[in-house]
C-alpha atoms as a PDB file:
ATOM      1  CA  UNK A   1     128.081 155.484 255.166  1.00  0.00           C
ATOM      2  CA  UNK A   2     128.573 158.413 257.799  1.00  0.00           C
ATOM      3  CA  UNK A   3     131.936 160.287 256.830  1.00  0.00           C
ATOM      4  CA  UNK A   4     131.020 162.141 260.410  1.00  0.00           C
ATOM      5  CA  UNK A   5     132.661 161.619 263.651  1.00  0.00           C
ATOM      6  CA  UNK A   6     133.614 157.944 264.101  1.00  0.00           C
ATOM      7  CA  UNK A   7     130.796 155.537 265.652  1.00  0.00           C
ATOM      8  CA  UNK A   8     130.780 153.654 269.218  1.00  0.00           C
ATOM      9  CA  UNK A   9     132.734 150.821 269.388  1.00  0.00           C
ATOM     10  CA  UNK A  10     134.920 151.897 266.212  1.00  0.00           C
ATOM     11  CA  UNK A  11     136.835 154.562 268.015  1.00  0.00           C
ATOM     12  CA  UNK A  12     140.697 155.260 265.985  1.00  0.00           C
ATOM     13  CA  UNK A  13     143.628 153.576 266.822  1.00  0.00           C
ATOM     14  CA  UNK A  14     146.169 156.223 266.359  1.00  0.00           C
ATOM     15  CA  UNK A  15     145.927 159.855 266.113  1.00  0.00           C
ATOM     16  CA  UNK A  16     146.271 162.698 263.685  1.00  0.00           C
ATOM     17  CA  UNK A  17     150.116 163.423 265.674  1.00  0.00           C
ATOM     18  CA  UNK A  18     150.728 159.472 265.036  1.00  0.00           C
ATOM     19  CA  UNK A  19     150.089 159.817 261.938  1.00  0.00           C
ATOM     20  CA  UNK A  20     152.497 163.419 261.072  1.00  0.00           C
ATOM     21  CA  UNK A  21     155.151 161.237 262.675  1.00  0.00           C
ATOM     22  CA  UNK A  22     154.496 158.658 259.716  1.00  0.00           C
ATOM     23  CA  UNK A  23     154.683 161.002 257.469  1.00  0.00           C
ATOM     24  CA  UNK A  24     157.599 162.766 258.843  1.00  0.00           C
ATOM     25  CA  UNK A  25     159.203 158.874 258.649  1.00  0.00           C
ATOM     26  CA  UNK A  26     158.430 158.883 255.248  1.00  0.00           C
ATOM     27  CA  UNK A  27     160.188 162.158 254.299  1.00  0.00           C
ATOM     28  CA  UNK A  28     157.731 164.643 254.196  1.00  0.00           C
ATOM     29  CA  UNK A  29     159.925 168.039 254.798  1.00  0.00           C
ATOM     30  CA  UNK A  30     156.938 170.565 254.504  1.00  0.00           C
ATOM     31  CA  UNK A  31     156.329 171.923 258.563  1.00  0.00           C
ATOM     32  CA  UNK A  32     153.102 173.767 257.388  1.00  0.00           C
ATOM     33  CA  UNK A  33     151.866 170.016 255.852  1.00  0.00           C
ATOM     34  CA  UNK A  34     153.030 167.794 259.005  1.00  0.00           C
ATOM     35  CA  UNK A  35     150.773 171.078 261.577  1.00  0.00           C
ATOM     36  CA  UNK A  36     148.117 170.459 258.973  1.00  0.00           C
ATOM     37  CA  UNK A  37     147.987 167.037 259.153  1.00  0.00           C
ATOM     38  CA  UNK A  38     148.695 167.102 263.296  1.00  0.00           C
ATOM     39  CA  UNK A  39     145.461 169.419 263.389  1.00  0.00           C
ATOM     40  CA  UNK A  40     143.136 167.643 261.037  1.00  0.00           C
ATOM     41  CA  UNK A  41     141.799 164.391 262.387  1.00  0.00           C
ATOM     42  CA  UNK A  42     141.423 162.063 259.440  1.00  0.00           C
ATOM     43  CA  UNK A  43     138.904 159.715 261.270  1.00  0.00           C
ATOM     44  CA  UNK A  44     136.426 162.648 260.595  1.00  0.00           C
ATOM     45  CA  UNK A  45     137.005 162.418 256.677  1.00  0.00           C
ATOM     46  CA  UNK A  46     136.379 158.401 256.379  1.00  0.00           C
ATOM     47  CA  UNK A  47     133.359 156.578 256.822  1.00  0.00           C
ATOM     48  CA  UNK A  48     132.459 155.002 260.219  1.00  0.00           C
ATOM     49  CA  UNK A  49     133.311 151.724 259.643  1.00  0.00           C
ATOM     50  CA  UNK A  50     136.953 152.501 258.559  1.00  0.00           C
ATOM     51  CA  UNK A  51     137.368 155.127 261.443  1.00  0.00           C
ATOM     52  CA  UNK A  52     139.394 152.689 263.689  1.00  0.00           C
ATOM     53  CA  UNK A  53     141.581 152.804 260.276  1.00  0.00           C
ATOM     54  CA  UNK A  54     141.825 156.103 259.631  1.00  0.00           C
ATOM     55  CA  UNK A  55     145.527 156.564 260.828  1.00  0.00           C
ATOM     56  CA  UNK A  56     147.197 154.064 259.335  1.00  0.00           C
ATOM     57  CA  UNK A  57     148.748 155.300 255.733  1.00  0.00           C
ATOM     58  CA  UNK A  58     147.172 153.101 254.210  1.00  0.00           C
ATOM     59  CA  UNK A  59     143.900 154.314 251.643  1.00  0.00           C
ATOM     60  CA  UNK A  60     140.166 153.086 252.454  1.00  0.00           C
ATOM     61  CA  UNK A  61     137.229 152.236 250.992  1.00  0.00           C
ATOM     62  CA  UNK A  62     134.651 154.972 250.554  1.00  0.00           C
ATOM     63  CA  UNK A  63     132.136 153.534 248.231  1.00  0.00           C
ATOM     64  CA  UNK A  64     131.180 153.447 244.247  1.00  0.00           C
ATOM     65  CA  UNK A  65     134.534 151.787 243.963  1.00  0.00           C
ATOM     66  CA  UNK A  66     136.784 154.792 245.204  1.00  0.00           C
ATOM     67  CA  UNK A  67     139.218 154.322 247.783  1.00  0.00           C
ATOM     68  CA  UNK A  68     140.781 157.470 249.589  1.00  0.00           C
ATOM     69  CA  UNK A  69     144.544 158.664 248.896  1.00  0.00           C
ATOM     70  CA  UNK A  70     146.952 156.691 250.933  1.00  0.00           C
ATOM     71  CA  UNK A  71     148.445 159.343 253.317  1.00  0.00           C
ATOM     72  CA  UNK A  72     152.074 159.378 252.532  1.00  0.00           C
ATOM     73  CA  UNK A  73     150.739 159.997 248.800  1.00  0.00           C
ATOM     74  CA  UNK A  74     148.842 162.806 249.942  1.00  0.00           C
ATOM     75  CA  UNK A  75     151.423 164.250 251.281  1.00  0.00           C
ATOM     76  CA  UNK A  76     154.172 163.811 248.457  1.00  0.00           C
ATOM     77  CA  UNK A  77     151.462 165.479 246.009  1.00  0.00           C
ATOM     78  CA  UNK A  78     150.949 168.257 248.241  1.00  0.00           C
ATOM     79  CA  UNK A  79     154.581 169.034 249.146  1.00  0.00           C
ATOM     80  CA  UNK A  80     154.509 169.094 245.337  1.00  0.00           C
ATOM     81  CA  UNK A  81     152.512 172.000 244.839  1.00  0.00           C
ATOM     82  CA  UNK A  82     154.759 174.199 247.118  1.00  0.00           C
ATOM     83  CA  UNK A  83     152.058 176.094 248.593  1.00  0.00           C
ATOM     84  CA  UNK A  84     153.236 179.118 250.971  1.00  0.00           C
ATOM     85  CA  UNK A  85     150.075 180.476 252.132  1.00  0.00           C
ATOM     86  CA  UNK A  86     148.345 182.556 249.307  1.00  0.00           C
ATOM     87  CA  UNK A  87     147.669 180.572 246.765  1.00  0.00           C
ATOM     88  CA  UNK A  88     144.172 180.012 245.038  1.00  0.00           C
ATOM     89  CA  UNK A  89     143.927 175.789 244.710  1.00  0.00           C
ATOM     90  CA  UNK A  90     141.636 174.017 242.366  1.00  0.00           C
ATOM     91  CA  UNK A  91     141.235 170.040 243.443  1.00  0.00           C
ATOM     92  CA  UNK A  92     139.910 167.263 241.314  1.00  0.00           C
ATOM     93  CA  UNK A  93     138.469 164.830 242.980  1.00  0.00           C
ATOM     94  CA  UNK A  94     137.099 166.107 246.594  1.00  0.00           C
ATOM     95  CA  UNK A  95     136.536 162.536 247.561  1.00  0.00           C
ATOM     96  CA  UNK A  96     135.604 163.056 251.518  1.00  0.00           C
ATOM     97  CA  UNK A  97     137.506 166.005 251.855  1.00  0.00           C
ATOM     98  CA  UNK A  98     140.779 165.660 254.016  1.00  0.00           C
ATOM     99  CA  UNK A  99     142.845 166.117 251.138  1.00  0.00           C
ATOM    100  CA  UNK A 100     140.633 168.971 250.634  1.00  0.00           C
ATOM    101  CA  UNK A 101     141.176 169.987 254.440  1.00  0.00           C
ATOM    102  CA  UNK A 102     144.928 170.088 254.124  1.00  0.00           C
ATOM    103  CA  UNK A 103     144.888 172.148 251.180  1.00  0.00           C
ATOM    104  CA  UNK A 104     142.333 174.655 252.651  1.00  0.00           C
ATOM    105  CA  UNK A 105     145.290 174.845 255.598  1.00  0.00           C
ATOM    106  CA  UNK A 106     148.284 176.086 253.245  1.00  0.00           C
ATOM    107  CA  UNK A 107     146.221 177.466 250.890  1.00  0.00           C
ATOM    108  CA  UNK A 108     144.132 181.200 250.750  1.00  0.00           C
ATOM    109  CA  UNK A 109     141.280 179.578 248.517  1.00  0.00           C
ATOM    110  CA  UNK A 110     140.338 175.943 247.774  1.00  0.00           C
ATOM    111  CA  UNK A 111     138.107 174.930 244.531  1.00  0.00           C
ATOM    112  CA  UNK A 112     137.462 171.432 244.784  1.00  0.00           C
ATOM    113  CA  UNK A 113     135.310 169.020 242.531  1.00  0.00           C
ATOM    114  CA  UNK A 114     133.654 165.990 242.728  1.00  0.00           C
ATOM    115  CA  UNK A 115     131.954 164.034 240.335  1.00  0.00           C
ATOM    116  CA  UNK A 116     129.811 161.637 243.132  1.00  0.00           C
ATOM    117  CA  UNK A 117     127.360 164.184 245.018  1.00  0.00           C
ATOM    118  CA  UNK A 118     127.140 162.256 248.089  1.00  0.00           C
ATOM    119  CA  UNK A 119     131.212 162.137 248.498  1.00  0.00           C
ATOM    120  CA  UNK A 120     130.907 166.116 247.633  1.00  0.00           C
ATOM    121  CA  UNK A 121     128.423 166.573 250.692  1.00  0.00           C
ATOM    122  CA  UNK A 122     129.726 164.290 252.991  1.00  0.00           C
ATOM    123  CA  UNK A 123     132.506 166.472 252.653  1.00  0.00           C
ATOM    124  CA  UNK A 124     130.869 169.405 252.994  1.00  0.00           C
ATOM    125  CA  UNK A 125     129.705 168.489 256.609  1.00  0.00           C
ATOM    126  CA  UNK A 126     133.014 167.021 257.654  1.00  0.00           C
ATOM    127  CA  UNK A 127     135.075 170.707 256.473  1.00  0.00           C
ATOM    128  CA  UNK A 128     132.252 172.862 258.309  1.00  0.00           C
ATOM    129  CA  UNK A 129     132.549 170.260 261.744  1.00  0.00           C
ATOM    130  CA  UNK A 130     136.166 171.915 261.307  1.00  0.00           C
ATOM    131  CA  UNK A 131     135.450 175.407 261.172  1.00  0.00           C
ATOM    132  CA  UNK A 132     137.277 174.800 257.311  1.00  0.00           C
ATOM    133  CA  UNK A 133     135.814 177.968 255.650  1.00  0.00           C
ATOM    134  CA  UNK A 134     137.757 178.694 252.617  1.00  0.00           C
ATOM    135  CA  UNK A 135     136.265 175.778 250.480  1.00  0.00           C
ATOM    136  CA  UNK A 136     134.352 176.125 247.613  1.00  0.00           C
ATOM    137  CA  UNK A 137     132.931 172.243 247.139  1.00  0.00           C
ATOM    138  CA  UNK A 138     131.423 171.910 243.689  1.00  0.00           C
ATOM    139  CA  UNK A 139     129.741 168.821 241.993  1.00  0.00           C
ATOM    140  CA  UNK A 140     130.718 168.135 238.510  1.00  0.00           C
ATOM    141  CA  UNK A 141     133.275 167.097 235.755  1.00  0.00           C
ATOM    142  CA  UNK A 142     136.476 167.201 237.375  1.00  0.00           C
ATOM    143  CA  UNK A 143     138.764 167.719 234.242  1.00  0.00           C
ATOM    144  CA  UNK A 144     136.724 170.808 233.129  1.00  0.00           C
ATOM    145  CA  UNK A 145     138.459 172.671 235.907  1.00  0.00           C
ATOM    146  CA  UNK A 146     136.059 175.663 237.072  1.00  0.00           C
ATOM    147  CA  UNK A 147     137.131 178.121 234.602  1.00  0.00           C
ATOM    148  CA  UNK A 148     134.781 180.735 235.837  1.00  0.00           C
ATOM    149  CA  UNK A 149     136.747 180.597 239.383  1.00  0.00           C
ATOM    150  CA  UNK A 150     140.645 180.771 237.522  1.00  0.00           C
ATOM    151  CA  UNK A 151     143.195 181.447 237.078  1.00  0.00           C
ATOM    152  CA  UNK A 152     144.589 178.916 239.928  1.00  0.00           C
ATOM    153  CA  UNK A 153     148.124 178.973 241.386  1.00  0.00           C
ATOM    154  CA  UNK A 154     147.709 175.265 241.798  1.00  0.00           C
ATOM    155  CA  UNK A 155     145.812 172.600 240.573  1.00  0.00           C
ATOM    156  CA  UNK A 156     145.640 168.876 242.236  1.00  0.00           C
ATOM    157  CA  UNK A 157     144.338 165.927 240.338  1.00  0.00           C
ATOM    158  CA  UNK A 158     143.674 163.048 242.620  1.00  0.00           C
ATOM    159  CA  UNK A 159     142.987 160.727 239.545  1.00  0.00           C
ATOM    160  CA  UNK A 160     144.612 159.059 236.182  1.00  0.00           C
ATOM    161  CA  UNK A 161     144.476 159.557 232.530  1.00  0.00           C
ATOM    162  CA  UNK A 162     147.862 159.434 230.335  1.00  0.00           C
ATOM    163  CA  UNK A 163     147.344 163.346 229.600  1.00  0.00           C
ATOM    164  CA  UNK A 164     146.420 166.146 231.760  1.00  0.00           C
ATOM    165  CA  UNK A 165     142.809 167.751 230.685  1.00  0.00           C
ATOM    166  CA  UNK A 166     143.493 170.866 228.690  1.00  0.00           C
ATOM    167  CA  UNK A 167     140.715 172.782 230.241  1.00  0.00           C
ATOM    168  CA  UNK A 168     142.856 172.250 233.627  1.00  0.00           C
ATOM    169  CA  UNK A 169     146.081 173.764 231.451  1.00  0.00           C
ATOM    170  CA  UNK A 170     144.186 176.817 230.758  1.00  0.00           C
ATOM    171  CA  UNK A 171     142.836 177.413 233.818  1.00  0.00           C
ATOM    172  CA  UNK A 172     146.404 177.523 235.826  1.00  0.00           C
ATOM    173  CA  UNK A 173     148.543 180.943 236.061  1.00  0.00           C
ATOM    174  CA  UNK A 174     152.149 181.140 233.906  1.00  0.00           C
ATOM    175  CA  UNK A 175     154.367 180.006 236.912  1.00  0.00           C
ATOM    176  CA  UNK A 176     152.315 177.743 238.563  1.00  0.00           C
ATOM    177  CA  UNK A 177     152.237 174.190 239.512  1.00  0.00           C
ATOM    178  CA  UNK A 178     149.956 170.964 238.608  1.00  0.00           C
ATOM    179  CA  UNK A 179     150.152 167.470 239.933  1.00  0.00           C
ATOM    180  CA  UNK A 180     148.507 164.789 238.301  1.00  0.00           C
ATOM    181  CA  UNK A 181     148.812 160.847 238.490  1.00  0.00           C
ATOM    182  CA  UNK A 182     150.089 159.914 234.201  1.00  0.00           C
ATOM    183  CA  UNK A 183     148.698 156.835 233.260  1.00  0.00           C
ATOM    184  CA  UNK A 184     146.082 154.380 231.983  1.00  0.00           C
ATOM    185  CA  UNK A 185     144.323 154.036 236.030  1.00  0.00           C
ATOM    186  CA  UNK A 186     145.922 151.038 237.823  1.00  0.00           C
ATOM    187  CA  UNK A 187     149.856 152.283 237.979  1.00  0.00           C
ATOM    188  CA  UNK A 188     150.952 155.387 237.709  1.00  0.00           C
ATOM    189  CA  UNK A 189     153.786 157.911 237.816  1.00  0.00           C
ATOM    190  CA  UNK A 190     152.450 161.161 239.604  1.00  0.00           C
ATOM    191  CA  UNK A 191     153.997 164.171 238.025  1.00  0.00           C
ATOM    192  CA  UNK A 192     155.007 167.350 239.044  1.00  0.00           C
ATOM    193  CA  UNK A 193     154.127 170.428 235.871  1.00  0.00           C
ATOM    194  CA  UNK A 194     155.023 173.901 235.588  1.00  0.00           C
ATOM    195  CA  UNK A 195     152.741 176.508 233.510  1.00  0.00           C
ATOM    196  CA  UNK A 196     155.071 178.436 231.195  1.00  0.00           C
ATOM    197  CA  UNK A 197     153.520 180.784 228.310  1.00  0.00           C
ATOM    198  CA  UNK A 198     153.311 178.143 226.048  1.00  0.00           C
ATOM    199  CA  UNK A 199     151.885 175.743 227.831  1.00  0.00           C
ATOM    200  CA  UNK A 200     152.813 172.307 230.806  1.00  0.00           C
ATOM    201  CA  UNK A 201     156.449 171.875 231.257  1.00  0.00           C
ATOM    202  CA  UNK A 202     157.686 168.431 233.003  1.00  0.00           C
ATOM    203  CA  UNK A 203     159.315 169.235 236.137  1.00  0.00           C
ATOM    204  CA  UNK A 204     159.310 165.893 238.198  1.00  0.00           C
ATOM    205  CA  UNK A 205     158.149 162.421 238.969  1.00  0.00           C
ATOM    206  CA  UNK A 206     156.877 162.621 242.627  1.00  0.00           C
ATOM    207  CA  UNK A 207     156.385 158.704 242.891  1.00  0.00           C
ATOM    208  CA  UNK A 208     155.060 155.774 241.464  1.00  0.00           C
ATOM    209  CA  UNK A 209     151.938 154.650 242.513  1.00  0.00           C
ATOM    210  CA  UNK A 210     148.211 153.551 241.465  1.00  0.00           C
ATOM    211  CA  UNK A 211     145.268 155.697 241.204  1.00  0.00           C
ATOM    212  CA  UNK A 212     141.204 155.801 239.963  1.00  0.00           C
ATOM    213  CA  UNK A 213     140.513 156.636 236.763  1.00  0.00           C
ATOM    214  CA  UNK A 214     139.861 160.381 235.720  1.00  0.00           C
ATOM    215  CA  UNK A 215     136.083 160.071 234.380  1.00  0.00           C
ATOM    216  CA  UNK A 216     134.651 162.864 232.119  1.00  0.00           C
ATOM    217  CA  UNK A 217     134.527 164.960 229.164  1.00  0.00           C
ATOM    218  CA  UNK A 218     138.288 165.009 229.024  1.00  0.00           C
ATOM    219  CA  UNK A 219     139.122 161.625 230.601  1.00  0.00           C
ATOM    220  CA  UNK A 220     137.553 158.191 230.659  1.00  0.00           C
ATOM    221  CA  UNK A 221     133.843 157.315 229.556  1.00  0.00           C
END
């Protein structure tokens, strides 16, 4: 699979200003998400054979069983994190990077690991094909966090396990926000955490919905 720029004869229906309006339709608020979204085209982030696919908010297959983040999804966990601009982002799960994109748009700093290598580089090439600069793309055990690159103002887990990894806990500042799908892998509720001194505090339930499993030292075998 080539997450590059879409083959011949599987050229997008759609575009990435299509695709805002969607969102828009859907209630995404954020301005700074919807110009992200307008300015990153997502056929660049699937594989070729989905590309014709690729904006429709709907997820697709990428290979060893994953499936991108529908759009809309995407969006609500994003909104979630309230980024304004300065904010240093850890991501779990890096998948083919336009999550990863949008973050590195409303974000200072991305941090962003994957657990397949060949998702982690296909991404890699699709960021730099967008000038995307402010990515660090790392391959490993997503619910480790990076500690050596913390403390984060955000962190972003685009997979599910009925806890949050503590390692990701330690790693994010007092004040700042985590979004995570709780649950067994299958259905979901994606939550919305605050850091306070003593450790995660509940904020909100973003939306139902049905993730991956988080695989790893902290999640599933």
């Amino acid at each position: 699979m080539d997450a590059g720029r879409p083959s011949r004869g599987m050229t997008a229906t759609g575009s990435p200003q299509t695709l805002a309006r969607d969102l828009q339709r859907e209630g995404v608020r954020d301005e700074r998400l919807l110009e992200a979204v307008r300015t990153t085209p997502r056929a660049d982030f699937v594989p070729a054979q989905a590309a014709r696919l690729a904006y429709d908010d709907a997820p697709l297959p990428i290979g060893h069983g994953q499936v991108t983040t529908q759009p809309s999804l995407t969006a609500r966990m994003i909104e979630g994190l309230g980024l304004r601009g300065g904010e240093r982002v850890l991501e779990v799960g890096t998948g083919l990077g336009f999550q990863t994109a949008l973050l590195a748009r409303l974000a200072a700093h991305v941090v962003t690991v994957e657990l397949w290598p060949d998702f982690s580089e296909r991404a890699r090439r699709s960021l730099a094909l967008h000038g995307i600069a402010n990515v660090e793309a790392i391959v490993g055990d997503g619910g480790c966090g990076v500690p050596e690159r913390g403390p984060y103002d955000a962190v972003l887990v685009s997979a599910a396990f009925p806890e949050v990894p503590a390692p990701l806990v330690e790693q994010l500042r007092v004040g700042g926000r985590l979004v995570q799908p709780i649950g067994p892998g299958g259905r979901e509720e994606v939550v919305l955490f605050e850091r306070a001194p003593d450790g995660l505090e509940r904020r909100e339930v973003l939306t139902p919905a049905r993730f991956v499993r988080l695989h790893g030292r902290y999640g599933y075998p």
